[in-house]
C-alpha atoms as a PDB file:
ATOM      1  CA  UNK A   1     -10.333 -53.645 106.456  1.00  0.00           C
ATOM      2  CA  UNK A   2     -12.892 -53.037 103.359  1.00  0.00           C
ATOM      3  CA  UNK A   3     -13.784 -56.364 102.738  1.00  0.00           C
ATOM      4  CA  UNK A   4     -16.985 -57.694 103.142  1.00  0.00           C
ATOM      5  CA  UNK A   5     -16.199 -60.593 104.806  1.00  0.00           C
ATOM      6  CA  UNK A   6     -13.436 -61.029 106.930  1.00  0.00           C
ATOM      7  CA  UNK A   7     -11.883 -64.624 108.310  1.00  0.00           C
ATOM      8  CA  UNK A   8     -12.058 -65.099 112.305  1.00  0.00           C
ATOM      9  CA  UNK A   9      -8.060 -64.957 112.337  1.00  0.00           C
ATOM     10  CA  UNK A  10      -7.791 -61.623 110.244  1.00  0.00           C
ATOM     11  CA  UNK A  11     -10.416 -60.321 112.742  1.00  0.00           C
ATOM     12  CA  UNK A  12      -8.379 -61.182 115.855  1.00  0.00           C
ATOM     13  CA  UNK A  13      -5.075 -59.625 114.310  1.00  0.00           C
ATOM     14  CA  UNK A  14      -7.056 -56.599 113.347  1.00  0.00           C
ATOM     15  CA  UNK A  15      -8.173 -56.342 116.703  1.00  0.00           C
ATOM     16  CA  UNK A  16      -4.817 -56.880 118.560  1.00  0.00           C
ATOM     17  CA  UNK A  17      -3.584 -54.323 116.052  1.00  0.00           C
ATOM     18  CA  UNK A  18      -5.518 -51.591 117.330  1.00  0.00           C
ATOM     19  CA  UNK A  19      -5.646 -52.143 120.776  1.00  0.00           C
ATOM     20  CA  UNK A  20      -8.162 -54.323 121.610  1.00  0.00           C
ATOM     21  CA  UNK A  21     -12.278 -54.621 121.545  1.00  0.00           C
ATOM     22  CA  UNK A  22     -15.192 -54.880 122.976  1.00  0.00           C
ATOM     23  CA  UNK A  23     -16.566 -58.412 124.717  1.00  0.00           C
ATOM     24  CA  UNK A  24     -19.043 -58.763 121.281  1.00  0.00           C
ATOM     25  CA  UNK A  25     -17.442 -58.391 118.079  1.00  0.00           C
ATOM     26  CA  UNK A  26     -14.271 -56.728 116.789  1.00  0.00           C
ATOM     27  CA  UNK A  27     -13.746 -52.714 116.702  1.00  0.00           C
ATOM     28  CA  UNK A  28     -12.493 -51.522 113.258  1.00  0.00           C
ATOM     29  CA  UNK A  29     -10.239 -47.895 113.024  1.00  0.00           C
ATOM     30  CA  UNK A  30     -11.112 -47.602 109.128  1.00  0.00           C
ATOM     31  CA  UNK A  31     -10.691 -44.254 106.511  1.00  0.00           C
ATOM     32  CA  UNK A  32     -11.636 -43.648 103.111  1.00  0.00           C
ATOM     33  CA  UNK A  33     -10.677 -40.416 100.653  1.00  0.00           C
ATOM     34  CA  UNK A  34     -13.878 -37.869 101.538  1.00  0.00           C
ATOM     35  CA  UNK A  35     -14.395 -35.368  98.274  1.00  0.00           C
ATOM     36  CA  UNK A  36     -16.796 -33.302 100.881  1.00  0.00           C
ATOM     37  CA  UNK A  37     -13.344 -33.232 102.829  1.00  0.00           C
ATOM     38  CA  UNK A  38     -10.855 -33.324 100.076  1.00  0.00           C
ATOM     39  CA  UNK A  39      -9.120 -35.731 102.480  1.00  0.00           C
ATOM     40  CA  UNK A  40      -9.169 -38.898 104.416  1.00  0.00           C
ATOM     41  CA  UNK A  41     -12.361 -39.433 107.001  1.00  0.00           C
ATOM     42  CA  UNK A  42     -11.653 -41.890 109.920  1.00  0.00           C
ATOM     43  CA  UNK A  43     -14.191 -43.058 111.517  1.00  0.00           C
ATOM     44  CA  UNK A  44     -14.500 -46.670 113.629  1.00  0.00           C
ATOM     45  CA  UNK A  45     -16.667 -49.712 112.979  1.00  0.00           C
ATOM     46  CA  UNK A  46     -18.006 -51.925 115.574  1.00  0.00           C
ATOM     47  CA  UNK A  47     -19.109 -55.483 114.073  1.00  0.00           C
ATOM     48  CA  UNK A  48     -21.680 -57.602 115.448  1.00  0.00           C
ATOM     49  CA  UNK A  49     -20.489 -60.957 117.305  1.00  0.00           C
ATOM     50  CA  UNK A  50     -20.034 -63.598 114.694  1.00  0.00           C
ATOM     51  CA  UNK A  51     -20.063 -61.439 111.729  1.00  0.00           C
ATOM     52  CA  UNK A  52     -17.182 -63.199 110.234  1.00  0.00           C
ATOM     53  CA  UNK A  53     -19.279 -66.431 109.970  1.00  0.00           C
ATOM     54  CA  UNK A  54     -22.533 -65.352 108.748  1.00  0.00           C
ATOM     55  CA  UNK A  55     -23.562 -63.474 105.288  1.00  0.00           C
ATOM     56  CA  UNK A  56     -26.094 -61.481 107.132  1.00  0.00           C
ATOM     57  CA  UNK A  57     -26.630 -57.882 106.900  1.00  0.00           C
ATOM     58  CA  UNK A  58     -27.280 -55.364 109.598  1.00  0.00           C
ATOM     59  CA  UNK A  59     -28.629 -52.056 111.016  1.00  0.00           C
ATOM     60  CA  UNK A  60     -25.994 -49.335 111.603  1.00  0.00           C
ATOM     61  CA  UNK A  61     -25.996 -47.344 113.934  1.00  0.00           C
ATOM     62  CA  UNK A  62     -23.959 -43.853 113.176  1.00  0.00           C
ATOM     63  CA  UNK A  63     -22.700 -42.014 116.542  1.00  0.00           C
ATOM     64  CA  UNK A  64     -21.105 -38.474 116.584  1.00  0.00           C
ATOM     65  CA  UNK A  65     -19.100 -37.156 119.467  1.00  0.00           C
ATOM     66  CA  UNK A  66     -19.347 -34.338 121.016  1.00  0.00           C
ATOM     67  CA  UNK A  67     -17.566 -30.542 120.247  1.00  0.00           C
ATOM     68  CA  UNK A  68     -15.007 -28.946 120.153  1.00  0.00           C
ATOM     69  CA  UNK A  69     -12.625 -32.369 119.802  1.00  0.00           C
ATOM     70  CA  UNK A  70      -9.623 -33.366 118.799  1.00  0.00           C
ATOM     71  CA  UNK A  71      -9.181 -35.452 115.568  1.00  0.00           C
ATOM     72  CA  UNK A  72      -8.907 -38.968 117.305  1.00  0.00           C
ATOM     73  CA  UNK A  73     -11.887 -38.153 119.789  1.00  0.00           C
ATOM     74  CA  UNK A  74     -13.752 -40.487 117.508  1.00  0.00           C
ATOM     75  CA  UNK A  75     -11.581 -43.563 119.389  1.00  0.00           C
ATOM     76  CA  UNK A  76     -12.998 -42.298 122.829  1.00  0.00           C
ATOM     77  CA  UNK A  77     -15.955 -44.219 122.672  1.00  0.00           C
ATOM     78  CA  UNK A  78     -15.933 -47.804 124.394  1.00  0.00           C
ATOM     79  CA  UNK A  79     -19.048 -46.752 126.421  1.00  0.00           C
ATOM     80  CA  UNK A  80     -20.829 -46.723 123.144  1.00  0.00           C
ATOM     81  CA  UNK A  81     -19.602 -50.155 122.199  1.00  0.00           C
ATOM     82  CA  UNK A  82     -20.320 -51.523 125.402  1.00  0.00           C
ATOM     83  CA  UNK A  83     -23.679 -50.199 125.486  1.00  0.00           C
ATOM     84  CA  UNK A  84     -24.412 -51.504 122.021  1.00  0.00           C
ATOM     85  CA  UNK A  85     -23.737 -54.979 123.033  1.00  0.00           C
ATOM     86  CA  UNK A  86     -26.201 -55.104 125.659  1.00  0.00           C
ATOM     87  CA  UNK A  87     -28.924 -53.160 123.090  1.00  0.00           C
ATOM     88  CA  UNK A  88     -30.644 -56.288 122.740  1.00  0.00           C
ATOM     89  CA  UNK A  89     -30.550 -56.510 118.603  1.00  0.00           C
ATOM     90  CA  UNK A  90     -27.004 -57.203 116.545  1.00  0.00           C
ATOM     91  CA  UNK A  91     -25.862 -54.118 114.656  1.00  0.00           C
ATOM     92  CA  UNK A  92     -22.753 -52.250 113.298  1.00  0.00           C
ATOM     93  CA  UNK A  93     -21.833 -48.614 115.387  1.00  0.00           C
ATOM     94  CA  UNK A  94     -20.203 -46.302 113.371  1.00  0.00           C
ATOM     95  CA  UNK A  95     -18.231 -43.762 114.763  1.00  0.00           C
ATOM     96  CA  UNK A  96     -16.617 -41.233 112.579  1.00  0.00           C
ATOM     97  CA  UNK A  97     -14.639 -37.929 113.336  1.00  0.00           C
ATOM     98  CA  UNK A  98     -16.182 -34.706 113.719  1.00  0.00           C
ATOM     99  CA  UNK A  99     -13.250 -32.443 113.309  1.00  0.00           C
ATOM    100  CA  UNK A 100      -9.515 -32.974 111.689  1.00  0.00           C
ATOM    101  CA  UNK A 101      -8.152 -30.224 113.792  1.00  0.00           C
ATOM    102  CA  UNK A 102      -6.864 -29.945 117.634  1.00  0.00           C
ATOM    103  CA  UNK A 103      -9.971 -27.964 119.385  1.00  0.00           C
ATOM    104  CA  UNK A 104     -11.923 -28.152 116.511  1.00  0.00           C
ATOM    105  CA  UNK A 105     -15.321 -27.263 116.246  1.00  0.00           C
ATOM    106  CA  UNK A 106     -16.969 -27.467 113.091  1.00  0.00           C
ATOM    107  CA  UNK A 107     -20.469 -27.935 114.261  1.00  0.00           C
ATOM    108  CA  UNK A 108     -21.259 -31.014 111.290  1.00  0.00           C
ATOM    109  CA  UNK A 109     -21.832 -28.423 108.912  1.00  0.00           C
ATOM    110  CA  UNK A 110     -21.328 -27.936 105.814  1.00  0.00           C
ATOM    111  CA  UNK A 111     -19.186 -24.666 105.425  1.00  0.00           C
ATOM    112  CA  UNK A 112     -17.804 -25.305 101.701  1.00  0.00           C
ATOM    113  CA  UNK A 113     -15.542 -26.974  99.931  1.00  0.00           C
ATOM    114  CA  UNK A 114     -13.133 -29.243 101.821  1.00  0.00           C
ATOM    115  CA  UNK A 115     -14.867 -28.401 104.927  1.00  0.00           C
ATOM    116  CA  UNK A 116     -18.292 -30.031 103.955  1.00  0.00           C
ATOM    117  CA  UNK A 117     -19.308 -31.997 107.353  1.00  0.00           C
ATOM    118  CA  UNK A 118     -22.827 -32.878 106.589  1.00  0.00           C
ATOM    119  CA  UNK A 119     -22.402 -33.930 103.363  1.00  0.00           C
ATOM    120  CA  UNK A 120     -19.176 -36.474 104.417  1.00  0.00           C
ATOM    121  CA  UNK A 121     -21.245 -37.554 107.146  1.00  0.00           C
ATOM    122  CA  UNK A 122     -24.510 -37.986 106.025  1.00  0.00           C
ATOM    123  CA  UNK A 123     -23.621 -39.118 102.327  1.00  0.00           C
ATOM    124  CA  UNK A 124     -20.271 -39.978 102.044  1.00  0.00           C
ATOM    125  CA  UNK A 125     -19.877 -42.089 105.153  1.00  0.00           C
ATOM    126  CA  UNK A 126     -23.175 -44.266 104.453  1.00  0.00           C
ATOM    127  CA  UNK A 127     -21.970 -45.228 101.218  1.00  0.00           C
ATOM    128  CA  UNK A 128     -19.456 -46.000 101.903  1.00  0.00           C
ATOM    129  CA  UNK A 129     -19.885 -48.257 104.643  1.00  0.00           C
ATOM    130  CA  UNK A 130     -22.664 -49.898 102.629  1.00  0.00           C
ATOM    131  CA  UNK A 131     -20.500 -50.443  99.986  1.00  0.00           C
ATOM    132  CA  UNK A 132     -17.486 -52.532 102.396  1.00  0.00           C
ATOM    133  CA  UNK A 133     -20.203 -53.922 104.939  1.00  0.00           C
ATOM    134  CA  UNK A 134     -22.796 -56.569 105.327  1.00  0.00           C
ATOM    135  CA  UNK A 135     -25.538 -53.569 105.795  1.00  0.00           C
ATOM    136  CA  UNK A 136     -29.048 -53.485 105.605  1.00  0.00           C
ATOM    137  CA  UNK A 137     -28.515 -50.625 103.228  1.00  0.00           C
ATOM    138  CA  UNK A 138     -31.485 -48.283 102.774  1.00  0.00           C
ATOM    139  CA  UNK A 139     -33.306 -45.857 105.310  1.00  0.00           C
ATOM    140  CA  UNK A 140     -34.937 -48.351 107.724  1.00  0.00           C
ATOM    141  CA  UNK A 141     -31.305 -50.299 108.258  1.00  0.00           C
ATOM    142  CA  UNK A 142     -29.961 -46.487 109.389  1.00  0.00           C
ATOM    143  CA  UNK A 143     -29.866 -44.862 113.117  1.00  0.00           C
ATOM    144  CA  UNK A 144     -28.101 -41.741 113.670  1.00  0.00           C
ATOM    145  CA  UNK A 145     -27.644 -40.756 117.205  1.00  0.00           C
ATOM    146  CA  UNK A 146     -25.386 -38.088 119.015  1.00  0.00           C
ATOM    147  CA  UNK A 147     -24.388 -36.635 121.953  1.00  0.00           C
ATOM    148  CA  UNK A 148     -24.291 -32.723 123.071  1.00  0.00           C
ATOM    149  CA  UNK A 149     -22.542 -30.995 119.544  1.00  0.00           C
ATOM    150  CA  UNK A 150     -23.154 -34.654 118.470  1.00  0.00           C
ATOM    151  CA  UNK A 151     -26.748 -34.497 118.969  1.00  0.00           C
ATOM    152  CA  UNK A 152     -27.099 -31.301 117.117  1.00  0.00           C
ATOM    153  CA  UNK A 153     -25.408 -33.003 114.127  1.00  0.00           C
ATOM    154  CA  UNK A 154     -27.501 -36.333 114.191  1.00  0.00           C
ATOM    155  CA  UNK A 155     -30.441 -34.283 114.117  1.00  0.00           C
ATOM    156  CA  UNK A 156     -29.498 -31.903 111.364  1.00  0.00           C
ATOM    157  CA  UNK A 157     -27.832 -34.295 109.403  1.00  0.00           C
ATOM    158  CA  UNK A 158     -30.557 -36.835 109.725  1.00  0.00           C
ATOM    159  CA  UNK A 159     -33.526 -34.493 109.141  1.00  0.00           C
ATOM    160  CA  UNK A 160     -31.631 -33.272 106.185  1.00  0.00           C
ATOM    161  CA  UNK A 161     -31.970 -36.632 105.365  1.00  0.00           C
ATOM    162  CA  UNK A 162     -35.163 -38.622 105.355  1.00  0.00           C
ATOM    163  CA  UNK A 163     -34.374 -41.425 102.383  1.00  0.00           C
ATOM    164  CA  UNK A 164     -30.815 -42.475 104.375  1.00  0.00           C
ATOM    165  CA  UNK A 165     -32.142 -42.234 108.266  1.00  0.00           C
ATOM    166  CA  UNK A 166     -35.601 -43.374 109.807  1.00  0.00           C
ATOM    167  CA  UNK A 167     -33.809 -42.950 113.340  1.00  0.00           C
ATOM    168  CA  UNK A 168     -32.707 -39.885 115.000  1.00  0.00           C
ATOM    169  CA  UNK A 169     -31.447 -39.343 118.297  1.00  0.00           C
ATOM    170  CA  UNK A 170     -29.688 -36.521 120.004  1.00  0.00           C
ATOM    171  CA  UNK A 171     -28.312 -36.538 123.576  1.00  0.00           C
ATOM    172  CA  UNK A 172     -27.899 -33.613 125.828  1.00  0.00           C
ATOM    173  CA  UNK A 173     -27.977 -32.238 122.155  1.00  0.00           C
ATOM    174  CA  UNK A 174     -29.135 -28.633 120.734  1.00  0.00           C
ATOM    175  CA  UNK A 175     -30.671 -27.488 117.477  1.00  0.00           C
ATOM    176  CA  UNK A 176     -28.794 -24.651 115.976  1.00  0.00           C
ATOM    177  CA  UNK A 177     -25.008 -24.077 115.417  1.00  0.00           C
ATOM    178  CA  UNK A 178     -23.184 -22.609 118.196  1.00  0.00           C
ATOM    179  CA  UNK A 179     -20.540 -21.304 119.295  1.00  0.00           C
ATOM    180  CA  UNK A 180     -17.758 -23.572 121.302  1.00  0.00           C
ATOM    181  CA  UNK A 181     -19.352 -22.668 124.597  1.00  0.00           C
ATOM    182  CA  UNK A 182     -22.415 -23.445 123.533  1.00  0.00           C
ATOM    183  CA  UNK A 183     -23.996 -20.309 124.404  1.00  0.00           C
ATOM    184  CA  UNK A 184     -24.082 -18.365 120.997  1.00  0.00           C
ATOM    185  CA  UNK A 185     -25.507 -18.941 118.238  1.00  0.00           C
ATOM    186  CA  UNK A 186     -23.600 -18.864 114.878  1.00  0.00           C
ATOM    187  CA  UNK A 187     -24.631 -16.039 112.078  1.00  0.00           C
ATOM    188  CA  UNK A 188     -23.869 -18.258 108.618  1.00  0.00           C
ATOM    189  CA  UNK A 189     -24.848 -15.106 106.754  1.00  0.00           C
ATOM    190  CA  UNK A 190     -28.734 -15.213 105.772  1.00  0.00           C
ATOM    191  CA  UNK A 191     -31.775 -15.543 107.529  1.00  0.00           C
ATOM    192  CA  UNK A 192     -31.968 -18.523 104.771  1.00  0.00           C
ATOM    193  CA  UNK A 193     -28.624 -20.215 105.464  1.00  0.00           C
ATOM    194  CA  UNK A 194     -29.566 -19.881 109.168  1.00  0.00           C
ATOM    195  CA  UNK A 195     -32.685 -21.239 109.001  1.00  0.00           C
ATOM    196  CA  UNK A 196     -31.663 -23.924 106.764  1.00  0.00           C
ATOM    197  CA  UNK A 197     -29.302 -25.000 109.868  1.00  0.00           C
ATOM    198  CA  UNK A 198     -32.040 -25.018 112.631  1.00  0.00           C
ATOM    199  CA  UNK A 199     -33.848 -27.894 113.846  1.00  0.00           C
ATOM    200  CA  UNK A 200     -36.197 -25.260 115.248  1.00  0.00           C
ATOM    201  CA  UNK A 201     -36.809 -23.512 112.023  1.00  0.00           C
ATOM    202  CA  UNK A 202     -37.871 -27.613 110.356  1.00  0.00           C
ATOM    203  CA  UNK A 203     -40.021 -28.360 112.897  1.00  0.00           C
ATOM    204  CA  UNK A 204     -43.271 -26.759 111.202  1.00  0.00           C
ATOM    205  CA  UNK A 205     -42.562 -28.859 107.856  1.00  0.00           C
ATOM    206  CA  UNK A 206     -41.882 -31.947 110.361  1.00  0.00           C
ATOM    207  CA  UNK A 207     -45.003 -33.650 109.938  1.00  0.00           C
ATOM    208  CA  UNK A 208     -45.384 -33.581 106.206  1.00  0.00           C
ATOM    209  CA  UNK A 209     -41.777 -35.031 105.880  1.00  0.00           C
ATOM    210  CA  UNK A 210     -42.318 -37.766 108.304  1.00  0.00           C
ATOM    211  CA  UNK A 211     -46.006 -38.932 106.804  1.00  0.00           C
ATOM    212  CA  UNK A 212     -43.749 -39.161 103.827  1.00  0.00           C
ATOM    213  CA  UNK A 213     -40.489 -41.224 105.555  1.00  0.00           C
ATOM    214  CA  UNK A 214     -41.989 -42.569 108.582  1.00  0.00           C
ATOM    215  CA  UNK A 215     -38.829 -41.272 111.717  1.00  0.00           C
ATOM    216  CA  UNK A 216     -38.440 -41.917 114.784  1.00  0.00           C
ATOM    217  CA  UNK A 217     -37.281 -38.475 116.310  1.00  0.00           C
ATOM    218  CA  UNK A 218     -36.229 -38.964 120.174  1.00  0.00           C
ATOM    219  CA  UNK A 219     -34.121 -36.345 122.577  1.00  0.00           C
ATOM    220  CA  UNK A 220     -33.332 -36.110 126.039  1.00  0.00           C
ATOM    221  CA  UNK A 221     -31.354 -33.743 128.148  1.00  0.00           C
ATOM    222  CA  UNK A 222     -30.795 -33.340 131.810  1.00  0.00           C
ATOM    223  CA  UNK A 223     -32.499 -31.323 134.282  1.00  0.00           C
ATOM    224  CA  UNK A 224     -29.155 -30.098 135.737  1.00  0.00           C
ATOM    225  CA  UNK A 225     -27.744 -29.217 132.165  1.00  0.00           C
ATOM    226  CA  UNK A 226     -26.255 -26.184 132.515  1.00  0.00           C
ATOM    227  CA  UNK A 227     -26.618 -25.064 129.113  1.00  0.00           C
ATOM    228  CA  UNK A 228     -29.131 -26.884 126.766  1.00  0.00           C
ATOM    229  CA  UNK A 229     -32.231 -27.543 129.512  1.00  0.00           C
ATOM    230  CA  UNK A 230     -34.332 -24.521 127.811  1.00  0.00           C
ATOM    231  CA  UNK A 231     -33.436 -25.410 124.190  1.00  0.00           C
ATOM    232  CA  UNK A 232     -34.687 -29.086 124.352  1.00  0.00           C
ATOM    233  CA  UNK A 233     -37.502 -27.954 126.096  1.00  0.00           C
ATOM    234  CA  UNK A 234     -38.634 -25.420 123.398  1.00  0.00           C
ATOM    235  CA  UNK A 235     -38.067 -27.772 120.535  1.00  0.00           C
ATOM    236  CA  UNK A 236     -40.763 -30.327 122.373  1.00  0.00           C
ATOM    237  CA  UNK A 237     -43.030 -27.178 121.888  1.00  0.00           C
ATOM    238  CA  UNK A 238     -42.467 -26.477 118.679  1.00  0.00           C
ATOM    239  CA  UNK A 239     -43.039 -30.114 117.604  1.00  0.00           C
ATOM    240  CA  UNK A 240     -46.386 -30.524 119.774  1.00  0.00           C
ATOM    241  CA  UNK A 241     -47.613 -27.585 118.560  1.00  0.00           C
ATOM    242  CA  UNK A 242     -46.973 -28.737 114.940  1.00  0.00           C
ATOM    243  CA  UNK A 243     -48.458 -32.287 115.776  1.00  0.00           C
ATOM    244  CA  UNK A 244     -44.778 -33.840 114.765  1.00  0.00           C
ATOM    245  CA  UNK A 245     -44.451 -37.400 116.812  1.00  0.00           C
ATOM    246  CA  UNK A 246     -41.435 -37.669 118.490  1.00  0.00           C
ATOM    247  CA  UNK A 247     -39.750 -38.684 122.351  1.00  0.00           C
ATOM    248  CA  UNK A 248     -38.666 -35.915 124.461  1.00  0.00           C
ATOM    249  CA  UNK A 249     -37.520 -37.407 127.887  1.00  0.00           C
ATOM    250  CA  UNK A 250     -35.964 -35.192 130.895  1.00  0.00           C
ATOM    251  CA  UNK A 251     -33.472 -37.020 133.253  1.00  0.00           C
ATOM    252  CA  UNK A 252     -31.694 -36.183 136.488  1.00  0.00           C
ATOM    253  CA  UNK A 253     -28.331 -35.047 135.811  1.00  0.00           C
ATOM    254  CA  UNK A 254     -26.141 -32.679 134.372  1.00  0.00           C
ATOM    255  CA  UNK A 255     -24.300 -32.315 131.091  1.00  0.00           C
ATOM    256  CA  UNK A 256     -22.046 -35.545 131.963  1.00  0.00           C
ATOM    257  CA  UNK A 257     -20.731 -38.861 130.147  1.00  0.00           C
ATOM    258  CA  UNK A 258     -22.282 -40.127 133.537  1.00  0.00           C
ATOM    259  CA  UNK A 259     -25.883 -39.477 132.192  1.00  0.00           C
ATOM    260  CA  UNK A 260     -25.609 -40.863 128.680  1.00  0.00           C
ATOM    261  CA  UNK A 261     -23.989 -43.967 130.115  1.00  0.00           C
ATOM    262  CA  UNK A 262     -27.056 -44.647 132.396  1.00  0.00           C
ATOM    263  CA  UNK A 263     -29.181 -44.393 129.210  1.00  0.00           C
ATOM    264  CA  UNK A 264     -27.438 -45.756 126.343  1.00  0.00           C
ATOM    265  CA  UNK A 265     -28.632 -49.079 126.424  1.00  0.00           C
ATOM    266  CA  UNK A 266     -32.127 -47.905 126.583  1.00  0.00           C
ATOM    267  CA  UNK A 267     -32.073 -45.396 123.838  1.00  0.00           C
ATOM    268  CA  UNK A 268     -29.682 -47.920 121.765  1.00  0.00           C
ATOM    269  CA  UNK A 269     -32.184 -49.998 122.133  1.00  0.00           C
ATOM    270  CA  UNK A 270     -35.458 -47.391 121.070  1.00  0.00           C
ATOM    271  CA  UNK A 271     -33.068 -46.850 118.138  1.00  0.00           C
ATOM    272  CA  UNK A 272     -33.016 -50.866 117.047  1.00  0.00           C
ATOM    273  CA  UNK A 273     -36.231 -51.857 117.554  1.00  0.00           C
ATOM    274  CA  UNK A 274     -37.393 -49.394 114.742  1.00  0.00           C
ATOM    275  CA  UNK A 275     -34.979 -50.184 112.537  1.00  0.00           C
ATOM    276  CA  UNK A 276     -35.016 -53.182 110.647  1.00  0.00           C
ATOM    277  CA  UNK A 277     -33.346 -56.379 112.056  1.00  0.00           C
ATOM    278  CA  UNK A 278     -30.917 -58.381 110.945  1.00  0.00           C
ATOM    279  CA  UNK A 279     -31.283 -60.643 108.270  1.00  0.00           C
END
C-alpha cells in the first residue's frame, strides 16, 4: 500500500479487500509508526481515477472528522469521497484518525509525548504521504479542511502551519479547544498555552503571515447550529477588523452531516481551485 505506483489489478484487490470504493478511484485504509504518537496512525487515502496509469502528481486534500470519535471514525467518510469526485479537479483525500480511543476527544492537540495530535497530523502525516504518493508536495499542493471538532483542528493545525497548507477550511467548526459538548472551553494551563491554541487569539498576526504564505482561509456554519453560530460569527470580526482575507459563509441548517453534504462539492471545489493542479 506504500508504493508509488500501484498496477490496475493490485488496485482492484486492494479495493475488494477493504470493502469496496468510491465510483472514481480506489480508497486506501493505510498506517505508518507516528513518533508524535509513539504508535501506529491510520488514516485513509482516496486516489484519483487512473492514478495507476499516469506518473502525475496531485493536490491532497487532508479531512478530519469530527469529536469525540471512536478510533475507526476515520472510515465513516464516503460522503467525502463522493463529494471529491464531483469537485471538478483530480486529487488525493486524506483522511486520518483523530483519536485511538472509544469516545475520544483529543481536540488535534498536541498534549505531550505520545499524545502529540498536531504534530502527527500536520507533520507526520504530510510526509509521509508525500513520501509513498504521487503528490504535488509543497504548500500550494496542500488543503486541509474539517468538520465541527474537525474544523477546529484544520484551522489550528493549518495556521500553525503556513509552509505545508495554503488551504484551510473548517465546517460547522470552532476556534478554541473545548470540552466534548462543545460548550467549555479547555484551561491548558497558561494564558500562553491557551492562546497559543486559539484561532481567535492568531487572528491579529493573520495578515502579516498570509502576505508572507499567501492562504486561503474559508468557514461556514449554520444558522440553526445550536452551538457554534456565535463563535464563527465573532472570528469573521476579528479577521475584518484585522483586514485578514478570508470566506465566512452562513447557511440554513443545523449542526448536521445533512448540511456539509449539500456543500461539499462546492467548498471541495474553493479548496482545488487554489491549490495547484495536477501535473
Amino acid at each position: 500500500m506504500s508504493r508509488r505506483l500501484l498496477s490496475a489489478a493490485g488496485l482492484a484487490a486492494l479495493t475488494l479487500a477493504l470493502g469496496g470504493a468510491p465510483a472514481h478511484g480506489a480508497t486506501l485504509n493505510v498506517r505508518f509508526h507516528s513518533h508524535a504518537l509513539d504508535s501506529s496512525l491510520h488514516f485513509l487515502i482516496q486516489l484519483p481515477d487512473g492514478y495507476a496509469h499516469t506518473t502525475a502528481r496531485y493536490p491532497v486534500v487532508y479531512f478530519l472528522h469530527g469529536l469525540p470519535a471512536g478510533p475507526t471514525s476515520y472510515r465513516s467518510v464516503a460522503w467525502v469521497e463522493a463529494a471529491l469526485d464531483r469537485a471538478g479537479r483530480p486529487a488525493m483525500l486524506v483522511v486520518p484518525q483523530g483519536t485511538r480511543t472509544s469516545n475520544g476527544d483529543p481536540e488535534y492537540h498536541d498534549w505531550g509525548p505520545g499524545r502529540n495530535w498536531a504534530t502527527a497530523l500536520g507533520r507526520e502525516l504530510p510526509a509521509y504521504v508525500d513520501s509513498h504518493y504521487r503528490t504535488i508536495a509543497a504548500r500550494t499542493g496542500r488543503a486541509i479542511v474539517g468538520v465541527s471538532a474537525g474544523g477546529y483542528g484544520a484551522a489550528s493545525i493549518g495556521l500553525a502551519n503556513p509552509t505545508r497548507f495554503s488551504v484551510i477550511e473548517s465546517w460547522s467548526g470552532y476556534f478554541e479547544p473545548t470540552d466534548p459538548t462543545g460548550t467549555k472551553m479547555l484551561e491548558l494551563g497558561s494564558k500562553a498555552a491557551d492562546d497559543a491554541a486559539s484561532v481567535h487569539a492568531a487572528a491579529i498576526r493573520l495578515r502579516s503571515q498570509f502576505e508572507h504564505h499567501p492562504t486561503f482561509l474559508g468557514f461556514y456554519v449554520g444558522r440553526a447550529d445550536p452551538t457554534f453560530v456565535g463563535e464563527n460569527e465573532q472570528l469573521d470580526r476579528e479577521l475584518n477588523e484585522a483586514h485578514v482575507p478570508h470566506l465566512f459563509e452562513l447557511y440554513r441548517g443545523g449542526h448536521t452531516t445533512s448540511l456539509w453534504r449539500t456543500h461539499a462539492v462546492a467548498w471541495l471545489s474553493l479548496a482545488l481551485r487554489r491549490l495547484s493542479a495536477a501535473k
